[in-house]
Protein backbone atom coordinates (compact mmCIF):
# COMPACT_ATOMS: atom_id res chain seq x y z
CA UNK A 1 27.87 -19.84 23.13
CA UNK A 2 27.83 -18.46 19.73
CA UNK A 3 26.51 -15.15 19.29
CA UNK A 4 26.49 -12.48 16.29
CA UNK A 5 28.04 -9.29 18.63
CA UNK A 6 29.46 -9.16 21.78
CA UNK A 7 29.99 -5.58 23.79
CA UNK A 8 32.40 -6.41 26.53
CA UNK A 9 33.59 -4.15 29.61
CA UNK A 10 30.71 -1.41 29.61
CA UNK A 11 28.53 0.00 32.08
CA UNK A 12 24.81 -0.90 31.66
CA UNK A 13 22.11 1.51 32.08
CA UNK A 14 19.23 -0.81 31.48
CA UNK A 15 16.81 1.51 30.79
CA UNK A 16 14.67 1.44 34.18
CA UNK A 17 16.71 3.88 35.66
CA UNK A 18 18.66 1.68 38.04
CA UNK A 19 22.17 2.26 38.74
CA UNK A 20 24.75 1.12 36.27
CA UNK A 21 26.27 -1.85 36.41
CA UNK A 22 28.95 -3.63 34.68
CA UNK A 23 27.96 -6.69 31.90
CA UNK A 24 29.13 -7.91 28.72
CA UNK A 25 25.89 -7.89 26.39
CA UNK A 26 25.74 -10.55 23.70
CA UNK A 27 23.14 -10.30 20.16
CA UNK A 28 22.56 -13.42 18.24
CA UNK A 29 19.54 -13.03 15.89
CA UNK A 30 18.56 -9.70 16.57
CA UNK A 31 18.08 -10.18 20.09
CA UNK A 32 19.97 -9.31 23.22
CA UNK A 33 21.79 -12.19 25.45
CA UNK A 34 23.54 -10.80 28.90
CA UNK A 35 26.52 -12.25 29.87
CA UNK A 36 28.57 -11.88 33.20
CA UNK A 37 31.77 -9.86 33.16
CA UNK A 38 34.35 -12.27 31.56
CA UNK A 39 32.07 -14.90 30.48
CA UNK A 40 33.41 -16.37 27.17
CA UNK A 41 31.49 -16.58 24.31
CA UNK A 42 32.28 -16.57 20.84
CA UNK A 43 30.98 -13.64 18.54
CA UNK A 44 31.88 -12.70 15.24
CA UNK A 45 32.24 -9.20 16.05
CA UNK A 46 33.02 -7.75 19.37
CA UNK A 47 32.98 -4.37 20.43
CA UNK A 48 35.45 -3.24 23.46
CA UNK A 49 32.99 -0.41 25.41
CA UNK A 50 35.49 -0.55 28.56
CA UNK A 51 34.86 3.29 29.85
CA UNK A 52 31.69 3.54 28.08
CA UNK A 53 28.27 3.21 29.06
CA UNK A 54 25.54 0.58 27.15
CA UNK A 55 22.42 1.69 27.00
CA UNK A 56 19.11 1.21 24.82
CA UNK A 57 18.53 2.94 21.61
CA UNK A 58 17.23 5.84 22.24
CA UNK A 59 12.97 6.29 21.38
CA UNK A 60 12.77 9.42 19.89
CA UNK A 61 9.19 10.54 20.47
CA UNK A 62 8.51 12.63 18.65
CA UNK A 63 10.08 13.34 15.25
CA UNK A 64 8.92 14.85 11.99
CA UNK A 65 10.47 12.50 9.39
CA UNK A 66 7.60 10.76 8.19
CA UNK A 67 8.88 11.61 4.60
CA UNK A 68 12.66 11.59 5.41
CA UNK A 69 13.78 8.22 3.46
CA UNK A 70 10.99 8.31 0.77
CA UNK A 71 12.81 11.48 -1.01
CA UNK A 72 15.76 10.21 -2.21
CA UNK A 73 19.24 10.32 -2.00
CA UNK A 74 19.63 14.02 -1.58
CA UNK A 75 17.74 14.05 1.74
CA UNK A 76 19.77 10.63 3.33
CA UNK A 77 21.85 13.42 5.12
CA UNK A 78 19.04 14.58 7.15
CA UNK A 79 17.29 11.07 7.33
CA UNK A 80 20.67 10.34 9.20
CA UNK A 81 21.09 12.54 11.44
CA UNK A 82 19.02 11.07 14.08
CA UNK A 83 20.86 7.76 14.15
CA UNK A 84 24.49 9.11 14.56
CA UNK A 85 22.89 10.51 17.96
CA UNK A 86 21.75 7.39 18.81
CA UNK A 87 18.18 7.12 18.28
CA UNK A 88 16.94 3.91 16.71
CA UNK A 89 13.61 4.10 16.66
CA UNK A 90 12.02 7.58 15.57
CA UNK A 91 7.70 8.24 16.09
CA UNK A 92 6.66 10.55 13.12
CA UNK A 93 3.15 11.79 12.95
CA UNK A 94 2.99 13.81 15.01
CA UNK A 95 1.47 17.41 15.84
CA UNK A 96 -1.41 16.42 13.70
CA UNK A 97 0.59 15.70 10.37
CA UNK A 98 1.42 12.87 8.67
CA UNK A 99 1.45 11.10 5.24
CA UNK A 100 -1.83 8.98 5.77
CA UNK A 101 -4.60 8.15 5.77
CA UNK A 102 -7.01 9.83 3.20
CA UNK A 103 -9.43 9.03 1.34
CA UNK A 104 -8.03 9.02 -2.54
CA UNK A 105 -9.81 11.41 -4.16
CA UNK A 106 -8.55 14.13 -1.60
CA UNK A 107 -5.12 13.13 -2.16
CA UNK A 108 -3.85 15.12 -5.11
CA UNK A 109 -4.19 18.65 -3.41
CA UNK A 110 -2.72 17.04 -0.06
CA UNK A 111 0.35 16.46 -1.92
CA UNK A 112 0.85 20.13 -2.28
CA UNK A 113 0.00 21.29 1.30
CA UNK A 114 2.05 18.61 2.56
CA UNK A 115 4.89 20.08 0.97
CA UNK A 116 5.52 22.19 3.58
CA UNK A 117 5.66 20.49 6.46
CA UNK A 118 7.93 17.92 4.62
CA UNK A 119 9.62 19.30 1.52
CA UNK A 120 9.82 17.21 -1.67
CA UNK A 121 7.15 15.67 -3.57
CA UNK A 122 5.52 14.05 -0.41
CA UNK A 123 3.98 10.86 -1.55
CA UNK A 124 0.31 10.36 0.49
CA UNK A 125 -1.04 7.02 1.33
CA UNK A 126 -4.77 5.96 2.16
CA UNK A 127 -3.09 3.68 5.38
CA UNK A 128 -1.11 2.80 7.37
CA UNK A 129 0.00 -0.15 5.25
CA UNK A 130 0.65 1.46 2.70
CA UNK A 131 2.69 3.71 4.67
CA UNK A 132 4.85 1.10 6.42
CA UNK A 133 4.93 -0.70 2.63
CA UNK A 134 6.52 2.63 1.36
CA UNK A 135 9.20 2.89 3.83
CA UNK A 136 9.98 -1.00 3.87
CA UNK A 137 11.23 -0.62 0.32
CA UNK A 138 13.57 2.41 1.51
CA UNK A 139 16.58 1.73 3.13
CA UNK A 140 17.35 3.07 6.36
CA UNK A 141 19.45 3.01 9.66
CA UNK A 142 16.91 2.92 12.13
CA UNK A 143 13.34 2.00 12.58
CA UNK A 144 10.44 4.08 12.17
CA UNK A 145 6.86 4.47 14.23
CA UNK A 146 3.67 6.63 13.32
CA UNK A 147 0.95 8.30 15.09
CA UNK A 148 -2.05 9.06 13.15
CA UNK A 149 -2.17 12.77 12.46
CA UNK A 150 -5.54 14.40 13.08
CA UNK A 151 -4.92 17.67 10.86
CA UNK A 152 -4.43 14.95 7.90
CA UNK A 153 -7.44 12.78 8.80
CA UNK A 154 -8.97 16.06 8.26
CA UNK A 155 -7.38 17.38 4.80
CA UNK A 156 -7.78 13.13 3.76
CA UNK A 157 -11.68 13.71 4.24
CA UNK A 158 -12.82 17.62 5.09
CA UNK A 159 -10.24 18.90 3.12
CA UNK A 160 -8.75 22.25 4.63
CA UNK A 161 -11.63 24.38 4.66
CA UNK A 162 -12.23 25.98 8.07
CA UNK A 163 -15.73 25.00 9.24
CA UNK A 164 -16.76 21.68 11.43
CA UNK A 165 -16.79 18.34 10.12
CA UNK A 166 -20.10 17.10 9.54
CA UNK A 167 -21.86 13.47 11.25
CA UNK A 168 -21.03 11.71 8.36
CA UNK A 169 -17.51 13.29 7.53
CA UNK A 170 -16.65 12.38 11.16
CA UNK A 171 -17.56 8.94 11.05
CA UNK A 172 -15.49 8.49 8.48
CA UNK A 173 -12.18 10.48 9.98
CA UNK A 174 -13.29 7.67 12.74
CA UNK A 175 -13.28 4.98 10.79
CA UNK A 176 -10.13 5.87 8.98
CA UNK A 177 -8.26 5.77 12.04
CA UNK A 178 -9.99 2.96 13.48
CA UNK A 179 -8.44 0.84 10.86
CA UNK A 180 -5.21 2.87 11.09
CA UNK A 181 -4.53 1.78 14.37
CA UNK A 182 -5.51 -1.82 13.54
CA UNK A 183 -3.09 -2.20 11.42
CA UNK A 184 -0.42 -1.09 13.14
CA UNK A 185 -0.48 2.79 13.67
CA UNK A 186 0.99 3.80 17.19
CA UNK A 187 -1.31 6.34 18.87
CA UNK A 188 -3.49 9.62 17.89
CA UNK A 189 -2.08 13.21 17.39
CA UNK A 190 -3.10 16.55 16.74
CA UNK A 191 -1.40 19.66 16.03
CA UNK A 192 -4.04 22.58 17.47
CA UNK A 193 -2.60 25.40 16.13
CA UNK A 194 -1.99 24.19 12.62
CA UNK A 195 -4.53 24.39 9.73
CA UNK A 196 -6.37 22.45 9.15
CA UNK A 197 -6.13 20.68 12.54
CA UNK A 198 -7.11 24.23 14.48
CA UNK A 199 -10.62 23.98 12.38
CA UNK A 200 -11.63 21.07 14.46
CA UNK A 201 -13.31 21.62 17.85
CA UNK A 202 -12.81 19.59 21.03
CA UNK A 203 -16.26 17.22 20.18
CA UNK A 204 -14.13 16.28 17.14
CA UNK A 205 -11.45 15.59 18.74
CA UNK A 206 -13.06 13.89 21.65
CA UNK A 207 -14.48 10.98 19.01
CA UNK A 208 -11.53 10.13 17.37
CA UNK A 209 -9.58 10.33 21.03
CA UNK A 210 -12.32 7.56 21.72
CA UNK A 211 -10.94 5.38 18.99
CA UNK A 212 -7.57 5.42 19.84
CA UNK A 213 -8.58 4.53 23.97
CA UNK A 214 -10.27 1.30 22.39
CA UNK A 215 -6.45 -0.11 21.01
CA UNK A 216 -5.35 1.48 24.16
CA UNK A 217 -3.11 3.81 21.87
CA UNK A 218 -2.25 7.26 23.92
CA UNK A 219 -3.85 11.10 22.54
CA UNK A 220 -0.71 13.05 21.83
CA UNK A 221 -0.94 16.63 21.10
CA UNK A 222 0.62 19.61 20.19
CA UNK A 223 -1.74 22.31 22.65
CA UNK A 224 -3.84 24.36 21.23
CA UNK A 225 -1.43 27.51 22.93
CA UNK A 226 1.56 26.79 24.42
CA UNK A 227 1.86 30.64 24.88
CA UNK A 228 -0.34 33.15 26.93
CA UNK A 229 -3.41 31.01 27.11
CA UNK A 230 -0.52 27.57 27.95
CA UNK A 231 -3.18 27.07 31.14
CA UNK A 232 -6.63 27.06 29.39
CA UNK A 233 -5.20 24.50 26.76
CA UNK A 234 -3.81 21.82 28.71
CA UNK A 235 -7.76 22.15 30.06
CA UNK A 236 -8.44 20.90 27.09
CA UNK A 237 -6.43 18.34 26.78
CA UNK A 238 -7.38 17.14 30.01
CA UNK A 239 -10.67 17.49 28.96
CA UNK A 240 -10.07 14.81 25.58
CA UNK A 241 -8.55 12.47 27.74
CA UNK A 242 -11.37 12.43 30.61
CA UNK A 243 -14.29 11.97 27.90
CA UNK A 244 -12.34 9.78 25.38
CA UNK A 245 -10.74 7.53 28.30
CA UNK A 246 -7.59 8.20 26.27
CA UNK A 247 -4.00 8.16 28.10
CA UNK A 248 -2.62 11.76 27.67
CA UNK A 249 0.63 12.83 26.21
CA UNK A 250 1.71 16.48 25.83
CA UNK A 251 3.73 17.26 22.82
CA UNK A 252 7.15 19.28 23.28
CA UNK A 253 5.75 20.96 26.73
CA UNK A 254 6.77 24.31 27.14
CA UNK A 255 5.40 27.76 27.88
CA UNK A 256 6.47 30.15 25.32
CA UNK A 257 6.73 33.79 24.72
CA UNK A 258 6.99 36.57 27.37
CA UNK A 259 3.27 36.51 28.37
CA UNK A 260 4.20 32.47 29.53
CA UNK A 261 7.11 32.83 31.04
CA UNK A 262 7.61 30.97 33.85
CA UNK A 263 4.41 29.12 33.67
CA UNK A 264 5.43 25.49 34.08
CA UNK A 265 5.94 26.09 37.90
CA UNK A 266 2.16 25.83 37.16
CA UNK A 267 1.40 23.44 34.44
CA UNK A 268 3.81 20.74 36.18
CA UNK A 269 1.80 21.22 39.39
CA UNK A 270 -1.28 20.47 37.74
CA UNK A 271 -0.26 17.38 35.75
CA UNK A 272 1.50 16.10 38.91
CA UNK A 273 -1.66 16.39 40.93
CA UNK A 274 -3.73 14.59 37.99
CA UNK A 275 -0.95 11.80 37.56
CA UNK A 276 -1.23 11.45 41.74
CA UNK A 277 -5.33 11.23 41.27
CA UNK A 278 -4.84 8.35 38.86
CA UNK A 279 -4.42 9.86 35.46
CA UNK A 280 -2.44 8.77 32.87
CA UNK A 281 -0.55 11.52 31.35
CA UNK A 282 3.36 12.50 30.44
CA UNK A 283 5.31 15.13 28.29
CA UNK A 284 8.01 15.11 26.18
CA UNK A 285 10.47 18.05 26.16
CA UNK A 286 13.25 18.77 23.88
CA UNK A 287 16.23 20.29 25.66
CA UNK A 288 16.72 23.90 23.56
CA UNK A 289 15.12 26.85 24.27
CA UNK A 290 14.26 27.70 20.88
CA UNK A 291 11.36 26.09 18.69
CA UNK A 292 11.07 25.48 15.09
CA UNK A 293 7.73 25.38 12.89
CA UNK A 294 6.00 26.54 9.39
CA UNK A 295 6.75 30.61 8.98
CA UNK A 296 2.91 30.08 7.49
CA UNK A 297 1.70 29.55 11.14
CA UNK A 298 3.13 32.89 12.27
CA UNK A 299 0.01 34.34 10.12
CA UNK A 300 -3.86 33.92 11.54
CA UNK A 301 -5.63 30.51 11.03
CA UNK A 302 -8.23 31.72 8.52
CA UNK A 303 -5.04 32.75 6.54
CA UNK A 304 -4.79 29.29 5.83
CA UNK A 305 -8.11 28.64 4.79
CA UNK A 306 -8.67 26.18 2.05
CA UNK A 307 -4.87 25.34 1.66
CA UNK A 308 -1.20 26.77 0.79
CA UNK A 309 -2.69 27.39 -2.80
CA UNK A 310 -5.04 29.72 -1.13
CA UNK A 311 -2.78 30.75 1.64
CA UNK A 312 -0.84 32.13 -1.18
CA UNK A 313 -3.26 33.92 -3.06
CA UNK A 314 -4.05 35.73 -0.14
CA UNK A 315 -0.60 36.70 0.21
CA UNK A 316 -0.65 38.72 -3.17
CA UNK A 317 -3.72 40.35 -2.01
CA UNK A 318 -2.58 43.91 -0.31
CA UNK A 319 -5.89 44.10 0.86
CA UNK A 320 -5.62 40.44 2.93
CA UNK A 321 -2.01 41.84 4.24
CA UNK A 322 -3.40 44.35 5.81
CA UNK A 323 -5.78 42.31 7.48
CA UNK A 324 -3.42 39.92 8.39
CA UNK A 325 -1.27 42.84 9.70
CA UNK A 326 -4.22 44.02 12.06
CA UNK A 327 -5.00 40.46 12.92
CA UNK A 328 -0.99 39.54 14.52
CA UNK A 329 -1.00 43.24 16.16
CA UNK A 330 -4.60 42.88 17.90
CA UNK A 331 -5.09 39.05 18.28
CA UNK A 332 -7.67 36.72 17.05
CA UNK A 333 -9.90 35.14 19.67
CA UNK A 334 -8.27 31.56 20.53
CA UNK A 335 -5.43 31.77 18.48
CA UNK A 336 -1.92 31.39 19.09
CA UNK A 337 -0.35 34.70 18.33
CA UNK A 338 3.71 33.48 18.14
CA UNK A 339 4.55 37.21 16.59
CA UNK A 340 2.27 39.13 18.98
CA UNK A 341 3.57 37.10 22.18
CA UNK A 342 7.45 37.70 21.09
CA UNK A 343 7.66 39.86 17.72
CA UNK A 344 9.58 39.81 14.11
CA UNK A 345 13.07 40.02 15.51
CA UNK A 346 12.69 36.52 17.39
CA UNK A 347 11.65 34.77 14.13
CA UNK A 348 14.78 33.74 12.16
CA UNK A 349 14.69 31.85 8.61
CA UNK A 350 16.02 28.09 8.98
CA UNK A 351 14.98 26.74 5.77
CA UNK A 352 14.11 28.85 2.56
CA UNK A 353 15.82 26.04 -0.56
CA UNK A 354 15.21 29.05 -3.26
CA UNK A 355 16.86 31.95 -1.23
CA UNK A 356 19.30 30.70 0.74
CA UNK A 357 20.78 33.86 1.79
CA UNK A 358 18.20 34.80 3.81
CA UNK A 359 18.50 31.46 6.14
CA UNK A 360 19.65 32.85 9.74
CA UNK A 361 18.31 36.31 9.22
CA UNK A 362 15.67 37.30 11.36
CA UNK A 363 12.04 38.31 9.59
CA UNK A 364 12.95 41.88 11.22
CA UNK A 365 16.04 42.11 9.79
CA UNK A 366 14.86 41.30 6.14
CA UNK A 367 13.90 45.22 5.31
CA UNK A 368 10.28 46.74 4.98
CA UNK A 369 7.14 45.92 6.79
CA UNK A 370 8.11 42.71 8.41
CA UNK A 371 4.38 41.21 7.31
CA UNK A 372 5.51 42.28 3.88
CA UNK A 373 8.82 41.09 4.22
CA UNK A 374 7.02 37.29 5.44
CA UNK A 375 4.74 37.72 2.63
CA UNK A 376 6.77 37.84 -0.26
CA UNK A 377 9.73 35.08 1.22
CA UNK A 378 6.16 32.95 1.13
CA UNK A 379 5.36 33.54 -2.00
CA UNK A 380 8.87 33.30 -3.23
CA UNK A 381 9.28 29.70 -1.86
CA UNK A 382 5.76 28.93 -2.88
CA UNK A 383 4.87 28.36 1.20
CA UNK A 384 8.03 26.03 1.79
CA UNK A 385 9.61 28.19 4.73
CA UNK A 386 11.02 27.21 7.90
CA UNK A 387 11.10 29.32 11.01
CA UNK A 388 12.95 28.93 14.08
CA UNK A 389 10.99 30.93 17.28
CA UNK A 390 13.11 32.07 20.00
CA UNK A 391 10.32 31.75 22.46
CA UNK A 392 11.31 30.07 25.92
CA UNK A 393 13.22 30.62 29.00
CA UNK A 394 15.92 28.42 30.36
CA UNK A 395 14.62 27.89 33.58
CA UNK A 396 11.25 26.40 32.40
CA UNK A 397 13.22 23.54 29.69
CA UNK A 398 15.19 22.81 32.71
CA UNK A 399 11.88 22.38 34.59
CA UNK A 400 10.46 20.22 32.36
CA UNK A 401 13.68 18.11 31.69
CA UNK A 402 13.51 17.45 35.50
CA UNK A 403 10.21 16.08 35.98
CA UNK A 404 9.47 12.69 36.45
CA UNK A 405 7.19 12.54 33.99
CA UNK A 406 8.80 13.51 30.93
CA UNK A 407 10.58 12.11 28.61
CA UNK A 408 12.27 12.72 25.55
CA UNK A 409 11.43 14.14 21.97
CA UNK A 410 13.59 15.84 19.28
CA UNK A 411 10.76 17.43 17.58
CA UNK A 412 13.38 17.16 14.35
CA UNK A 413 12.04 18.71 11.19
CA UNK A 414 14.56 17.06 8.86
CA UNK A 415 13.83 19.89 5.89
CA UNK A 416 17.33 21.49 3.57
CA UNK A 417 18.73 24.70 4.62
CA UNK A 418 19.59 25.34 8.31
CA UNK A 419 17.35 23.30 10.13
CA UNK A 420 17.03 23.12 13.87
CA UNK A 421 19.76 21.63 15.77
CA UNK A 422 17.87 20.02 17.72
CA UNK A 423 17.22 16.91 14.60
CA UNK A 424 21.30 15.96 14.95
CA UNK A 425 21.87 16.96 18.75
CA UNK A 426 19.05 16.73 21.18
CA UNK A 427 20.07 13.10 22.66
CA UNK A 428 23.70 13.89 23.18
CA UNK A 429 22.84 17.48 24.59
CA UNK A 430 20.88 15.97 27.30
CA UNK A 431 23.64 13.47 28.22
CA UNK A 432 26.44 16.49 28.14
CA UNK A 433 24.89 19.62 29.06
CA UNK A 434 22.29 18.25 31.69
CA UNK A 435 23.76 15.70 32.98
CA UNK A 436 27.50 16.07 33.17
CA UNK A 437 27.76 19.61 33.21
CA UNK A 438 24.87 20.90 35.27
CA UNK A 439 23.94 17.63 37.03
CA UNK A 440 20.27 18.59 36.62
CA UNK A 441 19.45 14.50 36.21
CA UNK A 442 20.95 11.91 37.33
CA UNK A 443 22.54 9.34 33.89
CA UNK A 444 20.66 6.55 34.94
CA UNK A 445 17.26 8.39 34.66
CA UNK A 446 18.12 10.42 31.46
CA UNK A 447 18.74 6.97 29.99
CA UNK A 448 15.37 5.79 31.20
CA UNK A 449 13.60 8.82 29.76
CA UNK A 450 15.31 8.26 26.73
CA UNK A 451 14.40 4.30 26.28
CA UNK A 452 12.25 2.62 28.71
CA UNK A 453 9.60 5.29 29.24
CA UNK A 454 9.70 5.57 25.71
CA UNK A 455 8.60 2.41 24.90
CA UNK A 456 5.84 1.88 27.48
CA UNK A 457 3.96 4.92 26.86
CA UNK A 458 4.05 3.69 22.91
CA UNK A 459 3.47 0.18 23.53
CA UNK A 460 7.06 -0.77 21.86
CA UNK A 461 7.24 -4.22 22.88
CA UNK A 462 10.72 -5.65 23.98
CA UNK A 463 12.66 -2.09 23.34
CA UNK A 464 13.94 0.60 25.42
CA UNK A 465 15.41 -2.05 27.70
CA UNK A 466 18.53 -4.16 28.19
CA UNK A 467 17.21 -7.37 28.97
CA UNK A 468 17.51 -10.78 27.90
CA UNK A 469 15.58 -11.04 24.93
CA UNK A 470 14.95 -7.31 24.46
CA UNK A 471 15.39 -6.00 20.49
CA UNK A 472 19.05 -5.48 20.17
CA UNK A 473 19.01 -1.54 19.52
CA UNK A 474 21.89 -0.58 21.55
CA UNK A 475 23.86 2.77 22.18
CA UNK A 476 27.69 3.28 23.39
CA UNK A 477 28.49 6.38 24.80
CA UNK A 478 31.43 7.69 27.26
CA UNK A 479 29.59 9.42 29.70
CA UNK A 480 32.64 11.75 29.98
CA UNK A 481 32.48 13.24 26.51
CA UNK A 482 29.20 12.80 24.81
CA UNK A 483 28.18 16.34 23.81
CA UNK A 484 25.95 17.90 20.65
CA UNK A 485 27.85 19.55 18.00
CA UNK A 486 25.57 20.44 15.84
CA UNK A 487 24.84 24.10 15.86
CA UNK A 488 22.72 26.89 14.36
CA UNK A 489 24.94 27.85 11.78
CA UNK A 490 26.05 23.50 11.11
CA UNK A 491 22.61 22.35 12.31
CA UNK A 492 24.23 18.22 10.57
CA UNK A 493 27.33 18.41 12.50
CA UNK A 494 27.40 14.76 14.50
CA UNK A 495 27.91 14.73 18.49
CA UNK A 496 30.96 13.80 19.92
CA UNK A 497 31.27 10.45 22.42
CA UNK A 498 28.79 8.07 20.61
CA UNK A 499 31.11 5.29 19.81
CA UNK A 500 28.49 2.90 17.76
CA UNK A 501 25.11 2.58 17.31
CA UNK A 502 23.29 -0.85 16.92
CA UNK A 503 19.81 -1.38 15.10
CA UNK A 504 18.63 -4.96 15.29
CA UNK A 505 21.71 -6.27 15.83
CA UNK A 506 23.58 -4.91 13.23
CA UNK A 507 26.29 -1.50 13.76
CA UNK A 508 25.08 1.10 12.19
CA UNK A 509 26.43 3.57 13.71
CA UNK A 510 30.70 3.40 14.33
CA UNK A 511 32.60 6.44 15.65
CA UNK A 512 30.33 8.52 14.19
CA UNK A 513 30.16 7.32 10.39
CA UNK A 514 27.35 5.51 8.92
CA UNK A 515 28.47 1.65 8.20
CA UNK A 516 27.04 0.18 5.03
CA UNK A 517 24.05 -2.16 7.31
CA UNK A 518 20.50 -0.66 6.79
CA UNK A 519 18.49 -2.92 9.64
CA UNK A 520 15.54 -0.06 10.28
CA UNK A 521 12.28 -1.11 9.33
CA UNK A 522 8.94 0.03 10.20
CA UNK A 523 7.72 -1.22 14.22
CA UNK A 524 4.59 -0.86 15.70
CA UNK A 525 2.80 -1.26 18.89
């Protein structure tokens, strides 16, 4: 038998979650071909994993590097980064944001909101095609998937003004993502918190949840509170998926800030009983106990109002900071108040390109009014600042982790400066911290969280598995030393025990080092 790669003497965790077992694993054309221990066949590479474990590529499921390869050669670091921990196929769009679809007159001031979420000069696209034509001429390691983001169905038609869609505008957010999905988009998002996706009410979201149920394409969403009012939101959710007839999926589960504490002895109850009634819903976690967003959602939702042009101009207006100062130290009805929940000295700067020096400084720490202080940084990088929250407790990411419902999302944010750690370590960190150190799950269903559960909630045909004929994405670890390095202060550093990564058949991935093969390409459902 001739084959491209052979990977002889490993372990195989399959993906399902079964117990390892030993198997040489063949590619020819992209595809996987098992082989019994031994077996000969010819190759013109082969890889010796004795000691190490084979597994799938991992699905990251949620990612933020929609733009990541489409800004050139001075972000390929952070495109990266999620490959040399093993992930080979990312899903951007999510939390409501993404780079299509719109209609095109509204694209011009998208461009400059979108800046912030993604850094650069964000290119927008009416579609999906255009989209997935857009990332097929840029190289890259690993493949790529998209939700449809709600909050930019909304700036590509409503534009960011806070009031409700009207009939006709919805129909048309509808019909965007109608064809969306037909041509290839994985699933529906929304990001409930963030402007201008916290403008739309549950109705809205409710019709374009019923779009996505027709492809049979899941509702993902970042909660409207995943702080004191954690409990009322998922209500919500629940609430979209039961009138949409929309599979469920909860964004980055967790209940944050000291009013939540402790809370997903409760939430996990309640999805477990609605999973054992017959519904279809699952999480993703990621495995840190810190979170990472926009320091622009820190400030109330009708700060945002019309846009980070008018976010800004607010921001020079003593008279708005003031209001804005009231607004985080009293609450706004059905917000989620991060600052209030936690306060100043728990938000740290990750990313802030034109003042460096303040990147790992808390807001607190800065000098002044701390609403000042978050004011002018704003203003200074023009909206473009990066936060990390320390918001959660241990004991509830460990909760989550442990479920048998969740699965497994980085929730990178691959943006210059200090970004999360979390975008270069949360694969490996599972493998070393929860499972070899603290035995919290067992390989074989970390593995399956990572890969097969992956792909069946996003309809990724023939990945997440080691099977005959399965996509040959392919991870080799040693279960005895795979461990995140990257850190706060080196957020890029690579993880230790990945000993190559394959994408589509090809290494791309070998002791840690990028190889020259760019086999990623755009996949959908």
């Amino acid at each position: 038998m001739n084959l491209d790669l052979v990977i002889r003497g490993g372990r195989v965790a399959d993906g399902t979650g079964t117990p390892l077992r030993r198997a040489d694993v063949g590619v020819r054309e992209g595809r996987v071909v098992l082989l019994p221990p031994g077996g000969e066949a010819a190759a013109r590479e082969v890889l010796d994993a004795g000691g190490l474990v084979v597994a799938p590529g991992f699905i990251d499921v949620h990612t933020h590097s929609d733009a990541a390869t489409l800004l050139g050669p001075e972000a390929w670091e952070l495109a990266a980064a999620p490959v040399r921990m093993g992930v080979t196929v990312e899903i951007s769009g999510n939390c409501g944001s993404g780079l299509f679809p719109a209609l095109p007159e509204r694209i011009p001031e998208m461009r400059g909101s979108s800046r912030v979420g993604f850094g650069g000069n964000v290119p927008i696209f009416e579609d999906f095609e255009g989209f997935a034509a857009a990332h097929g001429e840029a190289p890259r390691s690993n493949h790529l998937a998209s939700l449809v983001g709600h909050g930019t169905l909304r700036a590509g038609v409503v534009g960011y003004a806070d009031r409700a869609a009207t009939p006709y505008e919805l129909d048309v957010m509808c019909d965007l993502l109608d064809r969306a999905l037909a041509q290839g988009a994985a699933g529906l998002s929304t990001g409930l918190i963030y402007t201008p996706g916290t403008y739309g009410g549950t109705d809205e979201v409710v019709a374009l949840a019923r779009v996505a149920a027709r492809y049979g394409r899941p509702y993902v969403t970042h909660l409207r509170d995943e702080m004191a009012r954690v409990e009322e939101a998922l209500e919500e959710a629940v609430k979209i998926a039961r009138r949409s007839g929309a599979a469920l999926h909860v964004s980055h589960h967790k209940t944050a800030g000291k009013y939540a504490w402790g809370r997903t002895e409760r939430t996990l109850a309640y999805l477990s009983e609605l999973r054992a009634g017959g519904m279809d819903v699952t999480c993703d976690v990621y495995p840190y106990t810190e979170a990472s967003t926009s320091l622009s959602a820190m400030l109330p939702p009708w700060a945002n109002d019309g846009g980070t042009g008018a976010l800004l101009e607010r921001l020079r207006d003593p008279a708005q900071r003031e209001r804005m100062r009231r607004a985080i130290a009293e609450g706004v009805p059905g917000w989620e108040n991060t600052v209030g929940n936690g306060g100043w000295d728990r938000i740290s700067v990750a990313c802030a390109v034109r003042n460096p020096e303040v990147e790992g400084r808390t807001i607190a720490s800065l000098g002044g009014d701390p609403v000042d202080a978050a004011a002018e940084l704003l203003l200074a990088e023009e909206g473009e600042v990066t936060i990390i929250s320390h918001s959660m407790r241990e004991d509830d990411v460990r909760r989550v982790l442990a479920c048998d419902f969740s699965m497994i999302g980085s929730d990178g944010v691959p943006k210059p400066g200090h970004p999360h750690p979390r975008l270069a370590g949360t694969f490996p960190r599972v493998l070393g911290r929860y499972v070899r150190e603290q035995g919290l799950l067992s390989l074989e269903s970390a593995v399956a969280k990572m890969t097969g559960m992956a792909a069946a909630r996003f309809g990724l045909r023939d990945r997440g598995a080691v099977r005959d004929g399965a996509h040959a994405d392919l991870v080799l670890f040693d279960p005895a030393t795979v461990a995140d390095g990257a850190t706060y202060q080196d957020p890029l550093l690579p993880p230790d025990g990945l000993r190559a990564v394959v994408v589509a058949g090809q290494v791309a991935v070998r002791d840690g080092d990028l190889t020259a093969a760019r086999p990623g390409g755009v996949v959908t459902p």
